[in-house]
PDB file of N, CA and C in Angstrom:
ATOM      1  N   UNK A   1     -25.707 -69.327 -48.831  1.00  0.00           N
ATOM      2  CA  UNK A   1     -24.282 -69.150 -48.971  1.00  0.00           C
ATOM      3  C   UNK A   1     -23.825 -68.050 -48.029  1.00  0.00           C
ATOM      4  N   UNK A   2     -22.466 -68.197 -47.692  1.00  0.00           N
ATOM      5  CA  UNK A   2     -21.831 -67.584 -46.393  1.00  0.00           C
ATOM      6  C   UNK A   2     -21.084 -66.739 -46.918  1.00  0.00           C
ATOM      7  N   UNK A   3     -20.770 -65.349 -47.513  1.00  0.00           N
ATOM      8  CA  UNK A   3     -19.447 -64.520 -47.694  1.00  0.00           C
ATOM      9  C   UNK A   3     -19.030 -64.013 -46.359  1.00  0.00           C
ATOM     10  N   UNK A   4     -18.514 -64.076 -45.085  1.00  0.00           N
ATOM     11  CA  UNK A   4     -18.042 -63.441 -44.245  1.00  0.00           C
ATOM     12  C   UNK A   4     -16.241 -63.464 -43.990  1.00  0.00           C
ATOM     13  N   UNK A   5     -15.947 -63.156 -43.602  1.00  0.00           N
ATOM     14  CA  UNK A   5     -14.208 -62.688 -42.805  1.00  0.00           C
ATOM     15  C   UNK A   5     -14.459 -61.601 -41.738  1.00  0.00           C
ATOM     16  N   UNK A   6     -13.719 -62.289 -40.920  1.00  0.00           N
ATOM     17  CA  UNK A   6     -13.112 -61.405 -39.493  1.00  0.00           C
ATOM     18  C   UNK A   6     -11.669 -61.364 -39.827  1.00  0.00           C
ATOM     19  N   UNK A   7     -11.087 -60.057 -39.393  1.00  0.00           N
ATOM     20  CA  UNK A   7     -10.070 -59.873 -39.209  1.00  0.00           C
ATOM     21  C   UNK A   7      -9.139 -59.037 -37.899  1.00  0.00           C
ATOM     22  N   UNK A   8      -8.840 -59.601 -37.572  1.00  0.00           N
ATOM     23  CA  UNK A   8      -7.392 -58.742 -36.415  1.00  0.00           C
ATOM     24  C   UNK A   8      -6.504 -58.560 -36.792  1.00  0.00           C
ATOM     25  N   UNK A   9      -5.582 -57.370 -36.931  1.00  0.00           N
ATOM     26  CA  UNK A   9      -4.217 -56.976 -37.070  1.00  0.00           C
ATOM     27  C   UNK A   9      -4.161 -55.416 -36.970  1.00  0.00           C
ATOM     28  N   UNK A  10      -3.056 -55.536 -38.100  1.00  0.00           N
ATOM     29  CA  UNK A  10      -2.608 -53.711 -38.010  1.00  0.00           C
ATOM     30  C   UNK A  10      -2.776 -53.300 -38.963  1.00  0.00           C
ATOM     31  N   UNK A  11      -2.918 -51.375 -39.215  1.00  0.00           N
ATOM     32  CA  UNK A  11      -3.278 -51.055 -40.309  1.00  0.00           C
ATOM     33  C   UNK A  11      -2.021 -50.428 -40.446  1.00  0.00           C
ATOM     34  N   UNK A  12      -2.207 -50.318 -42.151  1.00  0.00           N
ATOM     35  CA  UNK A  12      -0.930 -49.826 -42.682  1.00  0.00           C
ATOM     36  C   UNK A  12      -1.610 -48.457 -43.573  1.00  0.00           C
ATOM     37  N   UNK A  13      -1.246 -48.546 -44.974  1.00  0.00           N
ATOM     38  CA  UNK A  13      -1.437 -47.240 -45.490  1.00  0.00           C
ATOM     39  C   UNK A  13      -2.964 -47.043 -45.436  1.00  0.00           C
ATOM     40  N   UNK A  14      -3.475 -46.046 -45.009  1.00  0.00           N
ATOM     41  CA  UNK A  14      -4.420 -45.302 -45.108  1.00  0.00           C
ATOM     42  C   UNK A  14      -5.137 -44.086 -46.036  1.00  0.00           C
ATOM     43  N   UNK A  15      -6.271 -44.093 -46.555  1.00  0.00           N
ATOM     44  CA  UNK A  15      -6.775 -43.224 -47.613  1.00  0.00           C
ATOM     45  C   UNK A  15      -8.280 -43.130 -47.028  1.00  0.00           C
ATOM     46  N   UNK A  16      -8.624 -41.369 -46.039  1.00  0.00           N
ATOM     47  CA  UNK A  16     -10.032 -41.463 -45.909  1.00  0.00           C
ATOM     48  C   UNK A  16     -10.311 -40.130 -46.362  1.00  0.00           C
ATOM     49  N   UNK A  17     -11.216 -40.281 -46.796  1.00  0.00           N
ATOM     50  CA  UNK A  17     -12.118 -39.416 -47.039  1.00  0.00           C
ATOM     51  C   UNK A  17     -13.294 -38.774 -47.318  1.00  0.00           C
ATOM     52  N   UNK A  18     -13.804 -37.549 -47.343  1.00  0.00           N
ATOM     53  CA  UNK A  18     -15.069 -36.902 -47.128  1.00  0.00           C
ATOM     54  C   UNK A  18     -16.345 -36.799 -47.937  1.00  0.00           C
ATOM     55  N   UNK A  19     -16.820 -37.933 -48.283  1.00  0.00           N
ATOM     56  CA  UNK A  19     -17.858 -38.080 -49.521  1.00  0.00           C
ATOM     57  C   UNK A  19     -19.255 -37.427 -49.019  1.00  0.00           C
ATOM     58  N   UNK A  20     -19.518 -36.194 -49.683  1.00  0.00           N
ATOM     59  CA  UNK A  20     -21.208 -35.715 -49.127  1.00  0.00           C
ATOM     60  C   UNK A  20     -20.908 -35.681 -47.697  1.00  0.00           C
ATOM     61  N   UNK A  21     -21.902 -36.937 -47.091  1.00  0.00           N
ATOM     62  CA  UNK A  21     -21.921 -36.563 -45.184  1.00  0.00           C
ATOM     63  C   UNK A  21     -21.001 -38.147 -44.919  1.00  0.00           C
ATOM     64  N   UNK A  22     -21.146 -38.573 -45.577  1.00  0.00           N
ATOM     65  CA  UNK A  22     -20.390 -39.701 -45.329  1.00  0.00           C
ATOM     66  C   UNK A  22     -18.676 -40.294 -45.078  1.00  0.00           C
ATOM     67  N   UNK A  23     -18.086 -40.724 -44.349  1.00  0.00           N
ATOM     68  CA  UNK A  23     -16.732 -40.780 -44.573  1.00  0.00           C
ATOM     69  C   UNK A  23     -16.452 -42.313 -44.728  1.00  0.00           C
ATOM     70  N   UNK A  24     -15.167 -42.286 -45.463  1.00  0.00           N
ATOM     71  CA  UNK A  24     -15.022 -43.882 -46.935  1.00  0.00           C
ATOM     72  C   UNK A  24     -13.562 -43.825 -46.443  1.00  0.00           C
ATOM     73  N   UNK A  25     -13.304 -44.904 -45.912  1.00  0.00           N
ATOM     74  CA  UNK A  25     -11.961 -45.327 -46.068  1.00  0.00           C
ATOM     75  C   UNK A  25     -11.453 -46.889 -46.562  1.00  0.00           C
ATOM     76  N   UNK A  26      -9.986 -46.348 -47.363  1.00  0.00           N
ATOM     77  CA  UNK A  26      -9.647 -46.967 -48.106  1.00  0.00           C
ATOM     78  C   UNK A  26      -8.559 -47.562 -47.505  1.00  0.00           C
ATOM     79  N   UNK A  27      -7.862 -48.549 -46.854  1.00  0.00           N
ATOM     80  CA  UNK A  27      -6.801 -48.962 -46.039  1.00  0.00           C
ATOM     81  C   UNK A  27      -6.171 -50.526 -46.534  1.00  0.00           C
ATOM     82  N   UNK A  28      -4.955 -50.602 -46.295  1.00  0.00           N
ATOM     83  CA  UNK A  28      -4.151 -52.327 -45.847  1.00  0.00           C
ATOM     84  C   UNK A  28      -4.092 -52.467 -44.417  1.00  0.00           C
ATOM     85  N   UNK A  29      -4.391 -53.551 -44.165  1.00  0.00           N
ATOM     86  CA  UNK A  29      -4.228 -54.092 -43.217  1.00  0.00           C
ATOM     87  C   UNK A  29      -3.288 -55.421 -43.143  1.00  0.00           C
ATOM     88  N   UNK A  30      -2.344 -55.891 -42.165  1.00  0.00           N
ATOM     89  CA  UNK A  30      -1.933 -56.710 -42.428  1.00  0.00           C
ATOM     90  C   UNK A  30      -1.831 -57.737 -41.344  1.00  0.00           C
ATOM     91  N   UNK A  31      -2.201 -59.234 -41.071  1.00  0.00           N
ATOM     92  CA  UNK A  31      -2.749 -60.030 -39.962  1.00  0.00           C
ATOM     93  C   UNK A  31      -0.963 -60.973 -40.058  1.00  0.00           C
ATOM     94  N   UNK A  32      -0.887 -61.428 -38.714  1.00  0.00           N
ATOM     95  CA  UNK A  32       0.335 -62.566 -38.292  1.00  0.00           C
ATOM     96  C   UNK A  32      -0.262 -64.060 -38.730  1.00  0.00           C
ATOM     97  N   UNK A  33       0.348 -64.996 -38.655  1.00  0.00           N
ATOM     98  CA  UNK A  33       0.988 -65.931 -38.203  1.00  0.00           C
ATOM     99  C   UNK A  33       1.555 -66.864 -37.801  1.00  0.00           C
ATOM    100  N   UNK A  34       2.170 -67.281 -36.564  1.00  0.00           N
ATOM    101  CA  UNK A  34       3.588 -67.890 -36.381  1.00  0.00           C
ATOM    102  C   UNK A  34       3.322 -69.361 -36.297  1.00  0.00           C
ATOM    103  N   UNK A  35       4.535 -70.056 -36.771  1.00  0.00           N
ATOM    104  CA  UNK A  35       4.660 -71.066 -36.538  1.00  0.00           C
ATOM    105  C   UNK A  35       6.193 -71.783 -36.501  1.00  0.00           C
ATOM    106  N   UNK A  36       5.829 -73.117 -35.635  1.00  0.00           N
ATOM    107  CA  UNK A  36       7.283 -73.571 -35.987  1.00  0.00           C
ATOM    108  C   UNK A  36       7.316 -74.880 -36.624  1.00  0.00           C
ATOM    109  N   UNK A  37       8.952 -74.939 -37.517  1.00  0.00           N
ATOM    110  CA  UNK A  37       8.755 -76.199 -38.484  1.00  0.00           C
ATOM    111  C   UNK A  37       9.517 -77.404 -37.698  1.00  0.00           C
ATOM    112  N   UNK A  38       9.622 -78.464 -37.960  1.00  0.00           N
ATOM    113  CA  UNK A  38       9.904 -79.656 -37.291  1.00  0.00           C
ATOM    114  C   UNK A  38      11.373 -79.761 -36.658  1.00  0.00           C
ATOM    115  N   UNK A  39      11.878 -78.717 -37.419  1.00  0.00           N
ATOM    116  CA  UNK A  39      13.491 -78.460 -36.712  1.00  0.00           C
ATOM    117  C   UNK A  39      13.766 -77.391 -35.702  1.00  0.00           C
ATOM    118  N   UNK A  40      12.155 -76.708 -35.442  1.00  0.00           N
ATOM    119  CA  UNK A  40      11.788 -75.576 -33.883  1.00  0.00           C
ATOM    120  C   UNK A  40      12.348 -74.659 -34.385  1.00  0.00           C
ATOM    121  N   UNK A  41      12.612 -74.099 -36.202  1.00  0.00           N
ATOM    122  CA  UNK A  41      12.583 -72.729 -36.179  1.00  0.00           C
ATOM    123  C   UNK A  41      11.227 -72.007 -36.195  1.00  0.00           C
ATOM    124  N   UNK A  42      11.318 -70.741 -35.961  1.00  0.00           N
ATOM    125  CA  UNK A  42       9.650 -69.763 -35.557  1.00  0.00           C
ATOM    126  C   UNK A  42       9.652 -69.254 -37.190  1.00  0.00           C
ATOM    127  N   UNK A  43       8.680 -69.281 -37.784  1.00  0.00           N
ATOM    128  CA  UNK A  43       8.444 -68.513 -39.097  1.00  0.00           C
ATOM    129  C   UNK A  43       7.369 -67.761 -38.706  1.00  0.00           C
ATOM    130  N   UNK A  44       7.111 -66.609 -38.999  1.00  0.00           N
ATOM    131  CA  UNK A  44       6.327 -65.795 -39.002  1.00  0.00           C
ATOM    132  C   UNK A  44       5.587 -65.689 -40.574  1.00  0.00           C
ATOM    133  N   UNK A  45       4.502 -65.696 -40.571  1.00  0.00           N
ATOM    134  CA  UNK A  45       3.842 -65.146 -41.861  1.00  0.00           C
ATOM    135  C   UNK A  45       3.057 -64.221 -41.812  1.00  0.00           C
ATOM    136  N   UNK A  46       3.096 -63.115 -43.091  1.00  0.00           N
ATOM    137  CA  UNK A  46       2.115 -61.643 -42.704  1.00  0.00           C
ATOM    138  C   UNK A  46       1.391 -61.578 -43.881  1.00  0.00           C
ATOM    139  N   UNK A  47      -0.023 -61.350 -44.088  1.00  0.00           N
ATOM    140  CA  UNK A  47      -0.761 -61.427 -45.693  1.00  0.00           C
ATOM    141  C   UNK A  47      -1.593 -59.881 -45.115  1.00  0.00           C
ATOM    142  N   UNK A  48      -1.253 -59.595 -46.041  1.00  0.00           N
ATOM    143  CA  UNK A  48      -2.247 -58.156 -46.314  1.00  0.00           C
ATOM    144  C   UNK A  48      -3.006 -58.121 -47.308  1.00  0.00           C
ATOM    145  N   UNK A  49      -4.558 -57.545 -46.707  1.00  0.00           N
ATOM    146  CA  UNK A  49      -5.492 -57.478 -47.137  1.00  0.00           C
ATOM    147  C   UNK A  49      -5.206 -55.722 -47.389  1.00  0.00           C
ATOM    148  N   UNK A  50      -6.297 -55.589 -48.626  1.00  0.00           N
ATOM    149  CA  UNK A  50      -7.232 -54.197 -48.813  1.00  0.00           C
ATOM    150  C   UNK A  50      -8.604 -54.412 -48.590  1.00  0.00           C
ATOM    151  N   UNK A  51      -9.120 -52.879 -47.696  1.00  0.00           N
ATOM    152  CA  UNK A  51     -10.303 -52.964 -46.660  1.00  0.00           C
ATOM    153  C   UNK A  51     -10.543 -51.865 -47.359  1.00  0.00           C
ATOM    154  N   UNK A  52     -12.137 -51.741 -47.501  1.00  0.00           N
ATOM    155  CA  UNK A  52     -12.838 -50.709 -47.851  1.00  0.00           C
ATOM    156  C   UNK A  52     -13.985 -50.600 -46.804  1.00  0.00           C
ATOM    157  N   UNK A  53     -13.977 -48.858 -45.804  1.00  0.00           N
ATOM    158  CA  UNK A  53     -15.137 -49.214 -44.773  1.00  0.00           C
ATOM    159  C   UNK A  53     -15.618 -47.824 -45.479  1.00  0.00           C
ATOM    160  N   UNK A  54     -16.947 -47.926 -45.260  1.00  0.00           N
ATOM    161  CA  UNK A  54     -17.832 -46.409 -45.025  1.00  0.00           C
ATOM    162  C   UNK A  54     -18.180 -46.160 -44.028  1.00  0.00           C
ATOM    163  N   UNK A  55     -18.198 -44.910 -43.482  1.00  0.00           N
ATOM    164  CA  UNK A  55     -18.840 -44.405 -42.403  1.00  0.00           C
ATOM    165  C   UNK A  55     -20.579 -44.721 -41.619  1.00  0.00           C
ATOM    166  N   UNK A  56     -21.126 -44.819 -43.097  1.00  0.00           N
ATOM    167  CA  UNK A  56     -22.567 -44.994 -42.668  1.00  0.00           C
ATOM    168  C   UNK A  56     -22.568 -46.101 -42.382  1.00  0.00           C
ATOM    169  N   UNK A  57     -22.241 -47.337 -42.899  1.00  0.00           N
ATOM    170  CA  UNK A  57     -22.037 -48.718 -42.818  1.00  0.00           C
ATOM    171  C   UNK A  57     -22.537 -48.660 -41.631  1.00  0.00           C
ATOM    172  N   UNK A  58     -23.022 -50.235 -41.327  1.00  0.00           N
ATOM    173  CA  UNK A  58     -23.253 -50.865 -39.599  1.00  0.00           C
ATOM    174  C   UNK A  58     -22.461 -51.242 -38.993  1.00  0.00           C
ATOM    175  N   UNK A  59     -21.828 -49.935 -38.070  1.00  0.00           N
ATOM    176  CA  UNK A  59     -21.102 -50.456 -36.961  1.00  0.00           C
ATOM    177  C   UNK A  59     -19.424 -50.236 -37.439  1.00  0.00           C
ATOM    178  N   UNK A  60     -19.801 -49.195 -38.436  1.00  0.00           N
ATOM    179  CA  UNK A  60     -18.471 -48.271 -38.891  1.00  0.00           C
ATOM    180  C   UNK A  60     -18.025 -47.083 -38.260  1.00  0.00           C
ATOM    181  N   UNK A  61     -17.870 -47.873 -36.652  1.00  0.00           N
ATOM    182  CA  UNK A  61     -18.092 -45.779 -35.924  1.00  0.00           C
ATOM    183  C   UNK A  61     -16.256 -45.601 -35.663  1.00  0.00           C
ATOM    184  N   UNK A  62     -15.252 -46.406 -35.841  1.00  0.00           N
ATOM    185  CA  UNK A  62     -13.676 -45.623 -35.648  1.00  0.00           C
ATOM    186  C   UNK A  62     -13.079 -44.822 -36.695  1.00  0.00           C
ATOM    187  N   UNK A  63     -13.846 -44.717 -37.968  1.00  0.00           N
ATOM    188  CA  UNK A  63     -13.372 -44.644 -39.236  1.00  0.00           C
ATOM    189  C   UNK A  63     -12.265 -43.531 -39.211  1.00  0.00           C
ATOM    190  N   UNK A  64     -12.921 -42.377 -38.335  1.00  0.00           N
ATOM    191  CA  UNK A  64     -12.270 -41.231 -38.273  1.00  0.00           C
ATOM    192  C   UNK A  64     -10.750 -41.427 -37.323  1.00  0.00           C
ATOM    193  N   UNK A  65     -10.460 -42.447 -36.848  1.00  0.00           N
ATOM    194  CA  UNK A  65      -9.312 -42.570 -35.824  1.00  0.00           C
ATOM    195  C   UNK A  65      -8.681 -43.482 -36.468  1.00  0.00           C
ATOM    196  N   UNK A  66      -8.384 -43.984 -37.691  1.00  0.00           N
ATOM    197  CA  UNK A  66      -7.723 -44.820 -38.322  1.00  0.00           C
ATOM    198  C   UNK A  66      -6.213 -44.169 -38.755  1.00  0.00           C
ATOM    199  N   UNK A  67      -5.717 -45.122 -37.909  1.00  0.00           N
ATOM    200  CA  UNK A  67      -4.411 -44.428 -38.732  1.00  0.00           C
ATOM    201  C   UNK A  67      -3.268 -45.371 -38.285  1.00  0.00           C
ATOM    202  N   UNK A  68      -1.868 -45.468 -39.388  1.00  0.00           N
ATOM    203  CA  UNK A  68      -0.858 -46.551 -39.639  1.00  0.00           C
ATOM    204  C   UNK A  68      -0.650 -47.082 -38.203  1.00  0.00           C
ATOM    205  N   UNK A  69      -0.474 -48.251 -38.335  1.00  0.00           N
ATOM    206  CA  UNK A  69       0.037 -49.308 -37.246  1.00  0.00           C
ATOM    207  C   UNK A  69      -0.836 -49.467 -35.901  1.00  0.00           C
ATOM    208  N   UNK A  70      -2.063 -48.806 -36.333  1.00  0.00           N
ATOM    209  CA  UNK A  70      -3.225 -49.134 -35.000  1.00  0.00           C
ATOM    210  C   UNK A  70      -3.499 -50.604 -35.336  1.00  0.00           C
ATOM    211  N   UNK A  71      -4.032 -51.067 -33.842  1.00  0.00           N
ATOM    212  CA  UNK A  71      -4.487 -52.570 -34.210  1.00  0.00           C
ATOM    213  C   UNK A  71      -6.288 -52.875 -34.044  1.00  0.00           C
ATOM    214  N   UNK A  72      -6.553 -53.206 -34.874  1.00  0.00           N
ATOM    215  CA  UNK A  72      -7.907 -53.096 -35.312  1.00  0.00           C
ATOM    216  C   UNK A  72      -8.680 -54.691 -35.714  1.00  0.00           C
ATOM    217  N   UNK A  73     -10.149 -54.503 -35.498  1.00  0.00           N
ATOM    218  CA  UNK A  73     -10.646 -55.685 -36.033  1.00  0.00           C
ATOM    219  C   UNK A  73     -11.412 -55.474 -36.691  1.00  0.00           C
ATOM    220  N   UNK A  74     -11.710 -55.942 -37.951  1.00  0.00           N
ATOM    221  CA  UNK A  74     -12.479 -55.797 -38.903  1.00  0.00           C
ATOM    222  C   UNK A  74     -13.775 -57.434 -39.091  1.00  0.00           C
ATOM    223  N   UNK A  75     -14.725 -56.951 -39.536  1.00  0.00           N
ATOM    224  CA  UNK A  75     -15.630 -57.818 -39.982  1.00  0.00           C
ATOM    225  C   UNK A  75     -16.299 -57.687 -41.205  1.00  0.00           C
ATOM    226  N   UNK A  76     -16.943 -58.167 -42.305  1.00  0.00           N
ATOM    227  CA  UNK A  76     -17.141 -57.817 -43.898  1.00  0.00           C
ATOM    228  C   UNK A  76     -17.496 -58.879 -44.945  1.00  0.00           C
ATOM    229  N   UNK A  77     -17.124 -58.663 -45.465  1.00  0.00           N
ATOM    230  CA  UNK A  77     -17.296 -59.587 -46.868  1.00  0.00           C
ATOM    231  C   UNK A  77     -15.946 -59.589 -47.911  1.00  0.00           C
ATOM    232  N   UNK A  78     -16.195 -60.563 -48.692  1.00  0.00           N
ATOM    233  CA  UNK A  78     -14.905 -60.424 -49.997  1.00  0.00           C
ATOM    234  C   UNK A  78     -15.620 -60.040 -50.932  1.00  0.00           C
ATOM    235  N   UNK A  79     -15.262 -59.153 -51.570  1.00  0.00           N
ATOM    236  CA  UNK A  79     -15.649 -59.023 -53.043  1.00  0.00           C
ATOM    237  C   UNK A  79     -14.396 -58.412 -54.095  1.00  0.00           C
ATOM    238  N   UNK A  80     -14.270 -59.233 -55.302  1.00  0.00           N
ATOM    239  CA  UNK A  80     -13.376 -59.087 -56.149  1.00  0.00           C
ATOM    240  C   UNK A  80     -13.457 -58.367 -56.884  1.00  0.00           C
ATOM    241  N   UNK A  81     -12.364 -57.847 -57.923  1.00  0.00           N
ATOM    242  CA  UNK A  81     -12.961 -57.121 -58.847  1.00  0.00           C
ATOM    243  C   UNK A  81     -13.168 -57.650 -60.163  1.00  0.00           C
ATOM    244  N   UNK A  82     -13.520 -57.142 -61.215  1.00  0.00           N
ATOM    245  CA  UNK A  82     -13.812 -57.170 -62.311  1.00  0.00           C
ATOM    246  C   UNK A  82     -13.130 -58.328 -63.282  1.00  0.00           C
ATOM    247  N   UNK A  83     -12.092 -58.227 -62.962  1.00  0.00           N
ATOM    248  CA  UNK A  83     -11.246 -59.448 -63.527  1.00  0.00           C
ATOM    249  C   UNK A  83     -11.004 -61.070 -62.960  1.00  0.00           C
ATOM    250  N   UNK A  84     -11.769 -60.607 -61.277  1.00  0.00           N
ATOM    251  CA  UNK A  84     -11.829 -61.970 -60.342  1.00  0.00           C
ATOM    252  C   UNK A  84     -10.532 -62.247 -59.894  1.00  0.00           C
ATOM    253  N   UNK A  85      -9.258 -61.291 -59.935  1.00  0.00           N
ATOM    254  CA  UNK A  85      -7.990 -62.080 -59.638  1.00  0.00           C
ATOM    255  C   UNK A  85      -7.732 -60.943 -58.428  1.00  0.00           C
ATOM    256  N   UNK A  86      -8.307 -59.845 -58.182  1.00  0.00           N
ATOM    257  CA  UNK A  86      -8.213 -59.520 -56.640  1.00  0.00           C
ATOM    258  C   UNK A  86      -8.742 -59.147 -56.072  1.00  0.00           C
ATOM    259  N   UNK A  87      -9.075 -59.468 -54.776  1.00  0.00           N
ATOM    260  CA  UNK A  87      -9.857 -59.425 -53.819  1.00  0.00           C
ATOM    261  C   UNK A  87      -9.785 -58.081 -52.750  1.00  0.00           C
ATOM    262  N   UNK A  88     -11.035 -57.848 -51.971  1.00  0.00           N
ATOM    263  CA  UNK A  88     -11.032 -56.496 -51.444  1.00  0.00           C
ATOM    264  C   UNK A  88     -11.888 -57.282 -50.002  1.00  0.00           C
ATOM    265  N   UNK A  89     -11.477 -56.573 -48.751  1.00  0.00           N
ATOM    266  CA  UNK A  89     -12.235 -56.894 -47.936  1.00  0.00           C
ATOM    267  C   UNK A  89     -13.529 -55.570 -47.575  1.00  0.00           C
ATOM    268  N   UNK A  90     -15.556 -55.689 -47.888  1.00  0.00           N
ATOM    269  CA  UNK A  90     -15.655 -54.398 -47.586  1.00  0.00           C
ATOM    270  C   UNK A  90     -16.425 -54.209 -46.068  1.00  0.00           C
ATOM    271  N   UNK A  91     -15.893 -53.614 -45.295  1.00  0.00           N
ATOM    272  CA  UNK A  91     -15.758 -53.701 -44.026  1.00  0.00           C
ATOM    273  C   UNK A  91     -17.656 -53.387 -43.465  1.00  0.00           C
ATOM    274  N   UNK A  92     -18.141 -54.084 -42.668  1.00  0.00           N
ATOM    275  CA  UNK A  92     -19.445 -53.542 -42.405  1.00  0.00           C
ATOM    276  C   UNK A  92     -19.217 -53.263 -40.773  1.00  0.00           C
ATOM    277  N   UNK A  93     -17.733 -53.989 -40.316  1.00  0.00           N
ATOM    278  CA  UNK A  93     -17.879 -53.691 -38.955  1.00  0.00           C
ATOM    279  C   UNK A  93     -16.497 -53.282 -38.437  1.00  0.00           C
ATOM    280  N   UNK A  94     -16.268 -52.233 -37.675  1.00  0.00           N
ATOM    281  CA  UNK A  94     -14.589 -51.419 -37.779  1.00  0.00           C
ATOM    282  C   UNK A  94     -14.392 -51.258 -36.716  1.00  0.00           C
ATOM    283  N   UNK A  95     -13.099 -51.683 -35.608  1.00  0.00           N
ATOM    284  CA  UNK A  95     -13.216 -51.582 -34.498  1.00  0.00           C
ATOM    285  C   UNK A  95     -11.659 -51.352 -34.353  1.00  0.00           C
ATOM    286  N   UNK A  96     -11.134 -50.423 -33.404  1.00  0.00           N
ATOM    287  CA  UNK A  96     -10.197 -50.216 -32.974  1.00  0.00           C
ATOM    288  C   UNK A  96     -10.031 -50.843 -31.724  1.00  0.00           C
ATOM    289  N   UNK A  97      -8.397 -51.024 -31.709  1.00  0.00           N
ATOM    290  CA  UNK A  97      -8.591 -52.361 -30.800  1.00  0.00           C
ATOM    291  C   UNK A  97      -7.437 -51.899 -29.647  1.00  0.00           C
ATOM    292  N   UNK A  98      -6.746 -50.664 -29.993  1.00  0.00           N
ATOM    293  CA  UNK A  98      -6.049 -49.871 -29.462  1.00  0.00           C
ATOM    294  C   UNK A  98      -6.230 -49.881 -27.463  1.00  0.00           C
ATOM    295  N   UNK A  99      -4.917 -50.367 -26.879  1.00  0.00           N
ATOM    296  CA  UNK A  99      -5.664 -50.127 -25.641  1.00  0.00           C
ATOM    297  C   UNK A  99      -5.954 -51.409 -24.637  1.00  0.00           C
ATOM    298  N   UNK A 100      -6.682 -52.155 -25.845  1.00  0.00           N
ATOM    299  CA  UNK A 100      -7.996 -52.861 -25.324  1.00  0.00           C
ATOM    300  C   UNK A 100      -6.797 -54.445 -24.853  1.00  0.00           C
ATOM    301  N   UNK A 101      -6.030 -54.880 -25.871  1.00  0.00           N
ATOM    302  CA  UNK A 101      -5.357 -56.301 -25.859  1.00  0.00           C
ATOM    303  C   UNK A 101      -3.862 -56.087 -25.759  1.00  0.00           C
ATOM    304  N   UNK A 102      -3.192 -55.628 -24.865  1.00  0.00           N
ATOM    305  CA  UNK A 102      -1.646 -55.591 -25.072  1.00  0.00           C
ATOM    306  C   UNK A 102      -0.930 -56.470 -25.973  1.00  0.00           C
ATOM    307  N   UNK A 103      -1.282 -57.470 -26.221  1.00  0.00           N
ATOM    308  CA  UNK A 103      -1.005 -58.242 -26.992  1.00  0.00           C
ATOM    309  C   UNK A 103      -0.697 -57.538 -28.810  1.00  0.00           C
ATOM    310  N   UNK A 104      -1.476 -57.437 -28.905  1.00  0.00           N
ATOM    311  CA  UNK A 104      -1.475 -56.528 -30.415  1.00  0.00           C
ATOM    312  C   UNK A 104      -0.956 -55.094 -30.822  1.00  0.00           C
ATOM    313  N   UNK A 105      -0.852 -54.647 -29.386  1.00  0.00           N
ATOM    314  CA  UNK A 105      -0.013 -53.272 -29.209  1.00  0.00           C
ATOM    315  C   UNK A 105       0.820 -53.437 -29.993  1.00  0.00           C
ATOM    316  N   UNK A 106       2.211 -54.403 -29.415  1.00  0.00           N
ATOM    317  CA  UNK A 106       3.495 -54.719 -29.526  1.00  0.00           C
ATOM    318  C   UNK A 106       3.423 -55.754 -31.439  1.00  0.00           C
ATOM    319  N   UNK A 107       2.401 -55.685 -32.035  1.00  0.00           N
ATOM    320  CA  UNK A 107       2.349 -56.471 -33.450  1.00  0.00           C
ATOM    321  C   UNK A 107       3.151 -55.602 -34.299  1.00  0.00           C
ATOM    322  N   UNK A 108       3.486 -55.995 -35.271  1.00  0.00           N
ATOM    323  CA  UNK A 108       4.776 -55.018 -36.178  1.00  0.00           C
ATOM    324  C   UNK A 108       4.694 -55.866 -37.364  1.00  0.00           C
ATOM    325  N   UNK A 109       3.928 -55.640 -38.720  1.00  0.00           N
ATOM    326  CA  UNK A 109       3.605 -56.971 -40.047  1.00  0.00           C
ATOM    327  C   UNK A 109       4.856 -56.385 -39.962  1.00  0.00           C
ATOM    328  N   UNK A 110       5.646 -57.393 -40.743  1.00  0.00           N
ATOM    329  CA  UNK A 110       7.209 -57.102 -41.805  1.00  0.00           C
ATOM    330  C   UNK A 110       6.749 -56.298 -43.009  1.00  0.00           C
ATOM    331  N   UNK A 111       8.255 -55.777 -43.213  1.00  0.00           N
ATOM    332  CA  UNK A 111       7.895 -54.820 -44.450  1.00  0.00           C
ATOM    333  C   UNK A 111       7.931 -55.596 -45.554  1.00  0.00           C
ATOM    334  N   UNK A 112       6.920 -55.207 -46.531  1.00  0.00           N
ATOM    335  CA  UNK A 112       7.164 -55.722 -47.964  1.00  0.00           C
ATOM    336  C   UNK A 112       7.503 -55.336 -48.659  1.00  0.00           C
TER     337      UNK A 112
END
């Protein structure tokens, strides 16, 4: 059996911090998108996830440069909680993407 997700987008609220030697962050992220319906209007759609990365993790090395509206790619697993009705993405791979794709610079999720 397969649990994986990739993700690209932007991050929104941010929560990191300093556990022992380790650093844990707690973040939303939120991915695009667009389409058009048969009458050629553009709809945009935005779903936000919650990401949990650790520092030690494999291949958790931006943790410390995270911050609102960077555009980032994430790689991980789902795991739910306790009740099974929501889901968490926990990040094993954290990449800032800042820079790298003009494309995603200019991304902006809508507010919710």
């Amino acid at each position: 059996m397969l649990n994986k997700i990739e993700l690209i987008g932007i991050v929104g609220m941010v929560d990191v911090k300093q556990v022992a030697d380790t650093m844990v962050a707690n973040f939303s992220m939120a991915t695009n998108i667009s389409y058009k319906d048969n009458g050629g209007n553009v709809f945009i759609e935005t779903t936000w996830f919650s990401v949990a990365a650790v520092g030690s993790s494999l291949k958790v090395n931006d943790i410390d440069k995270l911050q609102k509206w960077l555009p980032v790619r994430v790689i991980g697993r789902l795991r739910t909680n306790k009740d099974g009705y929501r889901a968490q993405v926990v990040a094993h791979h954290l990449e800032s993407l800042a820079g790298k794709f003009s494309e995603y610079e200019s991304l902006q999720p809508e507010k919710v």
